[in-house]
N, C-alpha and C. Protein backbone atom coordinates (compact mmCIF):
# COMPACT_ATOMS: atom_id res chain seq x y z
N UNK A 1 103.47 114.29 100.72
CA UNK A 1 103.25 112.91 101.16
C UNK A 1 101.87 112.74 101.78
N UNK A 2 101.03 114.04 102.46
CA UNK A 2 99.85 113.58 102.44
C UNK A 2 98.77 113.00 101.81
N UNK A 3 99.13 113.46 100.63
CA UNK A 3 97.88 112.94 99.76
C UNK A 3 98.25 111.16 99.50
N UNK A 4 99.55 110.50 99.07
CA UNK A 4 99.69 109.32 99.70
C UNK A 4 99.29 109.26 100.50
N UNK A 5 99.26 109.15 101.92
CA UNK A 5 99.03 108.66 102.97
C UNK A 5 97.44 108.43 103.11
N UNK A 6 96.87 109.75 102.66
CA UNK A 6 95.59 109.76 102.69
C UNK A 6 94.86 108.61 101.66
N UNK A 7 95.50 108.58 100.60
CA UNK A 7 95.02 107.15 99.74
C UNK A 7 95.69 106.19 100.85
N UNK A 8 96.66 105.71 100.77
CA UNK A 8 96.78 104.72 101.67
C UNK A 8 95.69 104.17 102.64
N UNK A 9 95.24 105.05 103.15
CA UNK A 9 93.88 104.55 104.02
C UNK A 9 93.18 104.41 103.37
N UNK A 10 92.89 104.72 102.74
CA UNK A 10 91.81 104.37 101.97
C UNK A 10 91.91 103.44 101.42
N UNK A 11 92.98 102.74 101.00
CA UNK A 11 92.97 101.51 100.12
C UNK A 11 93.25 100.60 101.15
N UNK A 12 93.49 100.99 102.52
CA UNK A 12 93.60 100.13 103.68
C UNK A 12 91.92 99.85 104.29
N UNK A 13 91.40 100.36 104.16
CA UNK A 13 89.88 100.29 104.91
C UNK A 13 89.12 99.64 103.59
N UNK A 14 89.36 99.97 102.44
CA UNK A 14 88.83 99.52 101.62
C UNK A 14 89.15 98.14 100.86
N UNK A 15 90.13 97.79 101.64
CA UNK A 15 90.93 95.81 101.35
C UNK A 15 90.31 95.56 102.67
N UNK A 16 90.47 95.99 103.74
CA UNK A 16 89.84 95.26 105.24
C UNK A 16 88.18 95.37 104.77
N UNK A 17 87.58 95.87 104.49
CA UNK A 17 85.96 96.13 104.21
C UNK A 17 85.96 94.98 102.53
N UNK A 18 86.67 94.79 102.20
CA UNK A 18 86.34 93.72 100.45
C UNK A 18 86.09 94.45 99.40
N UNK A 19 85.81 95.70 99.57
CA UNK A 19 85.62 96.44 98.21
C UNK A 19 86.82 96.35 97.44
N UNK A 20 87.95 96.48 97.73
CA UNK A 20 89.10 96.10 96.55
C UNK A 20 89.63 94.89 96.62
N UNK A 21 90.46 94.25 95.96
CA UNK A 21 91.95 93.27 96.30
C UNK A 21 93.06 93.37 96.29
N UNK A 22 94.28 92.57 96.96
CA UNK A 22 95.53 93.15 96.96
C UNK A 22 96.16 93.23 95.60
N UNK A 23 95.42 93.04 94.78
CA UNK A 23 96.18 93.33 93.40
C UNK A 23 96.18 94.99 93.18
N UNK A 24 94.87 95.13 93.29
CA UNK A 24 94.60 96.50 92.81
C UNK A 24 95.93 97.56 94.13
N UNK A 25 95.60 97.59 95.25
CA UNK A 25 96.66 97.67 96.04
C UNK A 25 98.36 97.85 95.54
N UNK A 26 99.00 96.89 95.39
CA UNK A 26 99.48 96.89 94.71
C UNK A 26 100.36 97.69 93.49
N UNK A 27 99.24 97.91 92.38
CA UNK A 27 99.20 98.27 91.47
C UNK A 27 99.62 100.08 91.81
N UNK A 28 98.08 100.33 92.86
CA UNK A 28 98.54 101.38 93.42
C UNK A 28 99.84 102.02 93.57
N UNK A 29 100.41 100.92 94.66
CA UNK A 29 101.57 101.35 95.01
C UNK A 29 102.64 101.64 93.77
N UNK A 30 102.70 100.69 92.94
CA UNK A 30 104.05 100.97 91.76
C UNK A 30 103.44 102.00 90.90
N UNK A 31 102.12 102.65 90.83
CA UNK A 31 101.86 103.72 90.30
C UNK A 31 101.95 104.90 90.97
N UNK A 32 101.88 105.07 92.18
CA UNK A 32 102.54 105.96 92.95
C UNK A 32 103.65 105.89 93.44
N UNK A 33 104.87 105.15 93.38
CA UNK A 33 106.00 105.25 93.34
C UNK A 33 106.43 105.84 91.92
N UNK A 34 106.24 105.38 90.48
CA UNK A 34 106.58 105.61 89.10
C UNK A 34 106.08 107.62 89.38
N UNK A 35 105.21 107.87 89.48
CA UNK A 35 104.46 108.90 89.12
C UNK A 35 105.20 109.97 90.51
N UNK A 36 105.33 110.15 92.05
CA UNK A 36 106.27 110.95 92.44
C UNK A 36 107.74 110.48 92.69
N UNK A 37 108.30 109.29 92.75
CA UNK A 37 109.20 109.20 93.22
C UNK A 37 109.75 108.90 94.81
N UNK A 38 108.39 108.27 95.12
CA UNK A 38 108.58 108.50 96.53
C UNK A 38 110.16 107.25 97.35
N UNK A 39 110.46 107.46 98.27
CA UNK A 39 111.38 106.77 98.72
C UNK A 39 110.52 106.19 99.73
N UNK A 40 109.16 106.35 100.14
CA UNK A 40 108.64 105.78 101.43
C UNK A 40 109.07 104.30 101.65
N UNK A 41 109.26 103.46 102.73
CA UNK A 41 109.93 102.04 102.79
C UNK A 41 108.41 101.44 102.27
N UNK A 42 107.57 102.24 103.14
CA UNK A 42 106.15 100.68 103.31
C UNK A 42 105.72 101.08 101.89
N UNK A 43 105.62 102.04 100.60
CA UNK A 43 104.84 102.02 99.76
C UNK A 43 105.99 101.07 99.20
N UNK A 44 107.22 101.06 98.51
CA UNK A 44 107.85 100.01 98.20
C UNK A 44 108.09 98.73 98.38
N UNK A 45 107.30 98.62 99.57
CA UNK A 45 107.05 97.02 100.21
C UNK A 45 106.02 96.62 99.08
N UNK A 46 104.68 97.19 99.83
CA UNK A 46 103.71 97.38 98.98
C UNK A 46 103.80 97.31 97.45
N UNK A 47 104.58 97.41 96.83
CA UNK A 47 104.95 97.39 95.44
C UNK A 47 105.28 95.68 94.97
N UNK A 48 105.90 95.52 95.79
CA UNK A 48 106.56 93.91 95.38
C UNK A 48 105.77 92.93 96.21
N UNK A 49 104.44 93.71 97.04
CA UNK A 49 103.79 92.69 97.70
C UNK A 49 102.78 91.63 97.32
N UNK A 50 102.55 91.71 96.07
CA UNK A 50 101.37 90.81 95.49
C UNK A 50 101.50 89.09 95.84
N UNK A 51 102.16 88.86 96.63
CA UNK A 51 102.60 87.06 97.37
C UNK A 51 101.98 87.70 99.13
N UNK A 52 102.28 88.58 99.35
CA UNK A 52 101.74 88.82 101.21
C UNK A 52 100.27 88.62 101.26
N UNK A 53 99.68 88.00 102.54
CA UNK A 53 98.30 87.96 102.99
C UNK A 53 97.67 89.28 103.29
N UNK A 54 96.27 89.50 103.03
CA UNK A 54 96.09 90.83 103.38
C UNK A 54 95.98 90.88 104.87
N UNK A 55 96.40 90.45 105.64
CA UNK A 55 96.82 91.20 107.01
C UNK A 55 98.49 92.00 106.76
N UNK A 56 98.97 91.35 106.14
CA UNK A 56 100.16 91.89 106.37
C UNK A 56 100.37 93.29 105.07
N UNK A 57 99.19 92.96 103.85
CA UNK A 57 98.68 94.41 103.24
C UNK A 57 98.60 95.53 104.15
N UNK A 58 97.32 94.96 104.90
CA UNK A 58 96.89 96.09 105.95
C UNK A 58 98.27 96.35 106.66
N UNK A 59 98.92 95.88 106.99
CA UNK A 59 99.76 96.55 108.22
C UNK A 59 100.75 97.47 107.01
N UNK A 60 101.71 96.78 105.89
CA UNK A 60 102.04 97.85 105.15
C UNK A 60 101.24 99.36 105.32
N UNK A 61 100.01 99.21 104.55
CA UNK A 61 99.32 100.20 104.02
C UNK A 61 99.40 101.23 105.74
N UNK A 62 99.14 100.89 106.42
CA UNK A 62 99.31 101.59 107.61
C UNK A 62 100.30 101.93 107.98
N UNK A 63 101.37 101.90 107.53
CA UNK A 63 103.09 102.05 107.86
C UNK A 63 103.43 103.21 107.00
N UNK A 64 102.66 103.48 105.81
CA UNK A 64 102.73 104.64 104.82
C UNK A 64 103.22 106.21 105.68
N UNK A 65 104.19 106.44 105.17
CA UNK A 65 104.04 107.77 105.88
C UNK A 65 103.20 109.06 105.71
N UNK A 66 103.03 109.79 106.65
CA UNK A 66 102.28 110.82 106.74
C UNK A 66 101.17 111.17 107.53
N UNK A 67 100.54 112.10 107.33
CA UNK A 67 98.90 112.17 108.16
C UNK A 67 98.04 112.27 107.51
N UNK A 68 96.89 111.90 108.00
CA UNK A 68 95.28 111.43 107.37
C UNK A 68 94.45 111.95 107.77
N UNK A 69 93.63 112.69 107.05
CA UNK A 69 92.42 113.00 107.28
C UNK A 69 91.41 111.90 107.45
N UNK A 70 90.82 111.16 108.29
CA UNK A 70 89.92 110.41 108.29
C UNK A 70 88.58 110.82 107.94
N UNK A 71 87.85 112.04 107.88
CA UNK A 71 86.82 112.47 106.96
C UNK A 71 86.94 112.49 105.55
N UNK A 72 88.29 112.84 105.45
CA UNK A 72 87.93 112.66 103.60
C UNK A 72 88.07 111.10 103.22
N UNK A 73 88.90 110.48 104.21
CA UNK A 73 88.93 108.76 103.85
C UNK A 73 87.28 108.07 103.90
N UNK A 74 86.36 108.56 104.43
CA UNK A 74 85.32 108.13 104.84
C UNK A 74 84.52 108.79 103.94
N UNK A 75 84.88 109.79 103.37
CA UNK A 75 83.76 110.93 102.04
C UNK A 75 84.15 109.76 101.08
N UNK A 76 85.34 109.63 100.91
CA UNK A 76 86.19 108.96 99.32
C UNK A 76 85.34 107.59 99.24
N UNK A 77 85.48 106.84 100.58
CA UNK A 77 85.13 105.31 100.57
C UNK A 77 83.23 105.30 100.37
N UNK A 78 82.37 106.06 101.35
CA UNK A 78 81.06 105.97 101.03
C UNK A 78 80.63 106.84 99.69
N UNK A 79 81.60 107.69 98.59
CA UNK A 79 80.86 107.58 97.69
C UNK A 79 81.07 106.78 96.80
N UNK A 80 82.31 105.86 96.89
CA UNK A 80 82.36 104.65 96.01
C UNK A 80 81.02 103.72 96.27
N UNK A 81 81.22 103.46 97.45
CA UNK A 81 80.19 102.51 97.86
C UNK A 81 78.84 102.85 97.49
N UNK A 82 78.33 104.40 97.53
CA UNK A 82 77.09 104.70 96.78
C UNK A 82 77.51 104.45 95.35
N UNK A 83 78.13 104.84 94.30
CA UNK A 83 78.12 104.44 93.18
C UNK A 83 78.10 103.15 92.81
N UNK A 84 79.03 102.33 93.66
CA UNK A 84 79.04 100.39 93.58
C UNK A 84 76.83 100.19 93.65
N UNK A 85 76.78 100.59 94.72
CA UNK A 85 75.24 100.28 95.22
C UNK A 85 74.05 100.37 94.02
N UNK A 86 74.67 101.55 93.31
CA UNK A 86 73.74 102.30 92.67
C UNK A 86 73.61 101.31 91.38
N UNK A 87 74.43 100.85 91.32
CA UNK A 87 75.03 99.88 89.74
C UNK A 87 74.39 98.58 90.18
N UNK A 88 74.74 98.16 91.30
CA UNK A 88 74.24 96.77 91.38
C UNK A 88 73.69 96.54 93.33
N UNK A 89 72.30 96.68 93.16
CA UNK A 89 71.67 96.46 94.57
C UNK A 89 71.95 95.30 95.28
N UNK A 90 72.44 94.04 94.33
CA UNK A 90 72.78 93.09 95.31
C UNK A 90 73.93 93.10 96.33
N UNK A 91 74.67 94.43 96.08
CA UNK A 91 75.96 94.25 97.06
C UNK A 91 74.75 94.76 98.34
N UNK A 92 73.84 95.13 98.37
CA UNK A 92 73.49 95.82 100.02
C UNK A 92 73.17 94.86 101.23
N UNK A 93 73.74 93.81 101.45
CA UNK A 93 73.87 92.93 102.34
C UNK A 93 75.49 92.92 102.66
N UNK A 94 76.18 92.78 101.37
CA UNK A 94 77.89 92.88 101.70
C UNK A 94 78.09 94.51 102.43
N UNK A 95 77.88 95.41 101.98
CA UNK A 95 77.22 97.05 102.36
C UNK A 95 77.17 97.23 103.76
N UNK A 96 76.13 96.70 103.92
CA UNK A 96 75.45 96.86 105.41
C UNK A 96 76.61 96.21 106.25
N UNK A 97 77.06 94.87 106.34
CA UNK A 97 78.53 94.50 106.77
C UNK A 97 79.67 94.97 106.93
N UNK A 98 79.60 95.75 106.02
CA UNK A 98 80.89 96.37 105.80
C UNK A 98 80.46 97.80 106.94
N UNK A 99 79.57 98.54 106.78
CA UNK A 99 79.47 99.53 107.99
C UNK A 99 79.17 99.19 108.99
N UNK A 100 79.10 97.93 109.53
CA UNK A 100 79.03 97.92 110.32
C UNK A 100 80.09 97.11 110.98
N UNK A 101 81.06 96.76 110.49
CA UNK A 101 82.63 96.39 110.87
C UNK A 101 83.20 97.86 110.88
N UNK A 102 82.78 98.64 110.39
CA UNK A 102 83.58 100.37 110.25
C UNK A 102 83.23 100.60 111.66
N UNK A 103 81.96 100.35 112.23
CA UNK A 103 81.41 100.66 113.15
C UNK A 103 82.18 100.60 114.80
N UNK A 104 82.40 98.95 114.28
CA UNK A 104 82.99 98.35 115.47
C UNK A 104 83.95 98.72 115.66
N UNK A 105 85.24 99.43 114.74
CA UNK A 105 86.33 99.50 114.64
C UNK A 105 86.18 101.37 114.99
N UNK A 106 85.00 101.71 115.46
CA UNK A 106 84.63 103.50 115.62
C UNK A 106 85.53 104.04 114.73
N UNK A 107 85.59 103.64 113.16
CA UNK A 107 85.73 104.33 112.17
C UNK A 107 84.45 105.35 111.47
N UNK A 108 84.22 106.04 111.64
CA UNK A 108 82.85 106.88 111.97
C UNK A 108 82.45 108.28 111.78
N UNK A 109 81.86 109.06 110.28
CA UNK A 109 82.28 110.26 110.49
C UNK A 109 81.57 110.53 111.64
N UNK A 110 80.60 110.64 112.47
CA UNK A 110 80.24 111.36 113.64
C UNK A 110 79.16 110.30 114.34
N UNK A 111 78.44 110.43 115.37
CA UNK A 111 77.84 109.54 116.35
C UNK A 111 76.40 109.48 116.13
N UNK A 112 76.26 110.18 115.35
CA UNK A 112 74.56 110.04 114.62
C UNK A 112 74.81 109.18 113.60
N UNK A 113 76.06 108.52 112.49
CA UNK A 113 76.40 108.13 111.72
C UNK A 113 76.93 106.42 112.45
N UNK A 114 77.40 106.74 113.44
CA UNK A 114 77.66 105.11 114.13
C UNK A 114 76.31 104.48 114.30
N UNK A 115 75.61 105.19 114.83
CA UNK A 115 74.27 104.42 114.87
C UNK A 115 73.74 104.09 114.01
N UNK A 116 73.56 104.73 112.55
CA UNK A 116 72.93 104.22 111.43
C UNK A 116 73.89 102.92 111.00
N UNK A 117 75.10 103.14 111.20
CA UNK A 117 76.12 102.85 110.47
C UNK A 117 75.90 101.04 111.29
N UNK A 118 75.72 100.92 112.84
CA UNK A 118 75.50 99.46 113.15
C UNK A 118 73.75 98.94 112.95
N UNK A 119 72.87 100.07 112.85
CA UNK A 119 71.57 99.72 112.67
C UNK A 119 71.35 98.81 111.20
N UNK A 120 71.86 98.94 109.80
CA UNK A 120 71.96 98.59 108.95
C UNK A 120 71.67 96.93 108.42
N UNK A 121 72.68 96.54 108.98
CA UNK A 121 72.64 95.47 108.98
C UNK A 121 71.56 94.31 109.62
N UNK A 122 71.06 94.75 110.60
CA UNK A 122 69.96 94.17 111.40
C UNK A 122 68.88 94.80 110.63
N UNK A 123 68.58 96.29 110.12
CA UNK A 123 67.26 95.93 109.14
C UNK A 123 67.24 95.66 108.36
N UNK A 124 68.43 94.94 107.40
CA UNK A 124 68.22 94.16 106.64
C UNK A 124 67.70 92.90 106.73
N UNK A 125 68.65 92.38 107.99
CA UNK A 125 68.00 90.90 108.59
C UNK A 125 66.55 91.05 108.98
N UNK A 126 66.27 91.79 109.64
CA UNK A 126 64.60 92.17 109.52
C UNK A 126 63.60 92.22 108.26
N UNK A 127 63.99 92.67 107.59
CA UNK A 127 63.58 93.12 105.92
C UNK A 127 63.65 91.47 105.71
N UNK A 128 64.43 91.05 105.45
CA UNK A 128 64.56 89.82 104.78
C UNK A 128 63.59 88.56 105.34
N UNK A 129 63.68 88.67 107.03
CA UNK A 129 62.98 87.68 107.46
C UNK A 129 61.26 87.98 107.53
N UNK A 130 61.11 89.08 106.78
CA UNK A 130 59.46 89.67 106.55
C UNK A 130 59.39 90.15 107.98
N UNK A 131 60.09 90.34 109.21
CA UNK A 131 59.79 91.31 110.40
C UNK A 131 58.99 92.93 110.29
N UNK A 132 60.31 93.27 109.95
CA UNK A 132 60.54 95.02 110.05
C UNK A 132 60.27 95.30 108.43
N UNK A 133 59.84 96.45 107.67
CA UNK A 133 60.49 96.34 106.27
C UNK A 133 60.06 96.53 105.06
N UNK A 134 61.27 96.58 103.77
CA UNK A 134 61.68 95.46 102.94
C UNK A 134 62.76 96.05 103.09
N UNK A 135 63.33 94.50 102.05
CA UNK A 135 64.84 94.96 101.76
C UNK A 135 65.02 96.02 100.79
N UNK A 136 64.40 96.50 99.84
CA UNK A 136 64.25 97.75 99.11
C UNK A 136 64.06 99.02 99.93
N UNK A 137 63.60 98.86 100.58
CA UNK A 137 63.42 99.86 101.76
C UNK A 137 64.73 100.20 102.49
N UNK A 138 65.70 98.71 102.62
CA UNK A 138 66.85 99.39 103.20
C UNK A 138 67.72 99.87 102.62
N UNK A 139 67.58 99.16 101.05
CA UNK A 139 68.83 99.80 100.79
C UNK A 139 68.24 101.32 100.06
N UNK A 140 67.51 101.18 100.13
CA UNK A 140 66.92 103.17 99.58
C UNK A 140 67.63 104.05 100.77
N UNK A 141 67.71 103.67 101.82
CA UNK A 141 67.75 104.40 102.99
C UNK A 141 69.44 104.24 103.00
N UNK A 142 70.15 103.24 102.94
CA UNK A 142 71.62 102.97 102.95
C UNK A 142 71.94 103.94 101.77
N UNK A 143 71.19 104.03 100.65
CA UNK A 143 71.79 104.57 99.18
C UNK A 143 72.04 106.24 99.74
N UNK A 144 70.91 106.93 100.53
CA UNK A 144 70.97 108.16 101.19
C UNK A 144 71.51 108.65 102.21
N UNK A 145 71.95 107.24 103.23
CA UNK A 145 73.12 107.42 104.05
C UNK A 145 74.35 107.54 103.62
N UNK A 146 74.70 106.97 102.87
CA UNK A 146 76.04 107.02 101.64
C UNK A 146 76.31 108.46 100.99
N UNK A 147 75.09 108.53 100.35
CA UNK A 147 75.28 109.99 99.28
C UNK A 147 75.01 111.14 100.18
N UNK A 148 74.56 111.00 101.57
CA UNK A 148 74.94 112.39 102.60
C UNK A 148 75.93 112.18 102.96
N UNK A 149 76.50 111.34 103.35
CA UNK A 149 78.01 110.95 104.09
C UNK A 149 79.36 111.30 102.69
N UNK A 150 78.76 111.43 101.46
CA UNK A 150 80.00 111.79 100.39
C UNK A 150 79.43 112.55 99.29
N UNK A 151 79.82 113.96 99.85
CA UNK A 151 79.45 114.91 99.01
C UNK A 151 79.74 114.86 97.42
N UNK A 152 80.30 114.03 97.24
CA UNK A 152 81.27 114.03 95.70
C UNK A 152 80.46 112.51 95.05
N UNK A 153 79.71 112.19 95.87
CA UNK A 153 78.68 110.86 95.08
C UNK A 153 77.71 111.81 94.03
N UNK A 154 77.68 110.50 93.31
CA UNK A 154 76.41 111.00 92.38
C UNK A 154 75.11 111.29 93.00
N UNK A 155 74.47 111.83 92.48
CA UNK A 155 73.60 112.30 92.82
C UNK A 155 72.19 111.51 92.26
């Protein structure tokens, strides 16, 4: 049941952050119910939930049983996010937002990483308003915060 659980967060941080929707969610769930058999209550919620708001996603997805590694939830999620980035640069404003709501919430692999992780967003706003910069500049630097933070990103 860990390795559920451990997706579970992940598809929980990753519906609270916008990178997925509750469909995909969802989908999840009745594919991991079909595929072990699980009896868990909240992944079976989760299954028939495609009518619930995603607050009440999130609280399912958090009801999942088991324990979590929160480093590998945070390897899994920033190398998506480097591969999303890498494909299309315009997400690095949604990007920078998104770590830095991780931030607030001290979802965080370590404290050299919170700081980049709320700095982000403000040099973009810098970059953009011709201050500090460019915006190419940040997201070069976000693309390398990402792909150190998830060993399993492309390279």
């Amino acid at each position: 049941m860990t390795i559920t659980r451990q997706k579970a967060e992940t598809y929980r941080v990753a519906l609270a952050g916008g990178l997925i929707g509750p469909g995909e969610v969802v989908a999840w769930a009745r594919e991991t119910i079909s595929a072990t058999g699980t009896t868990d209550p909240a992944l079976h919620a989760l299954s028939v939930a495609a009518h619930l708001s995603v607050g009440n996603l999130l609280h399912l997805l958090n009801q999942v049983e088991g324990p979590c590694d929160t480093q590998k939830v945070l390897r899994t999620l920033f190398g998506a996010m480097h591969r999303q980035l890498r494909a299309d640069h315009a997400k690095t404003p949604e990007f920078t937002r998104i770590l830095e709501r991780l931030a607030a919430t001290g979802f965080c692999p370590d404290a050299a990483a919170e700081v980049r992780m709320w700095a982000f967003n403000d040099l973009l706003l810098a970059a953009q308003q011709g201050t500090f910069g460019t915006p190419d500049g940040v997201r070069e630097e976000l693309e390398s915060f990402l792909r150190n933070y998830a060993p399993f990103a492309e390279p």
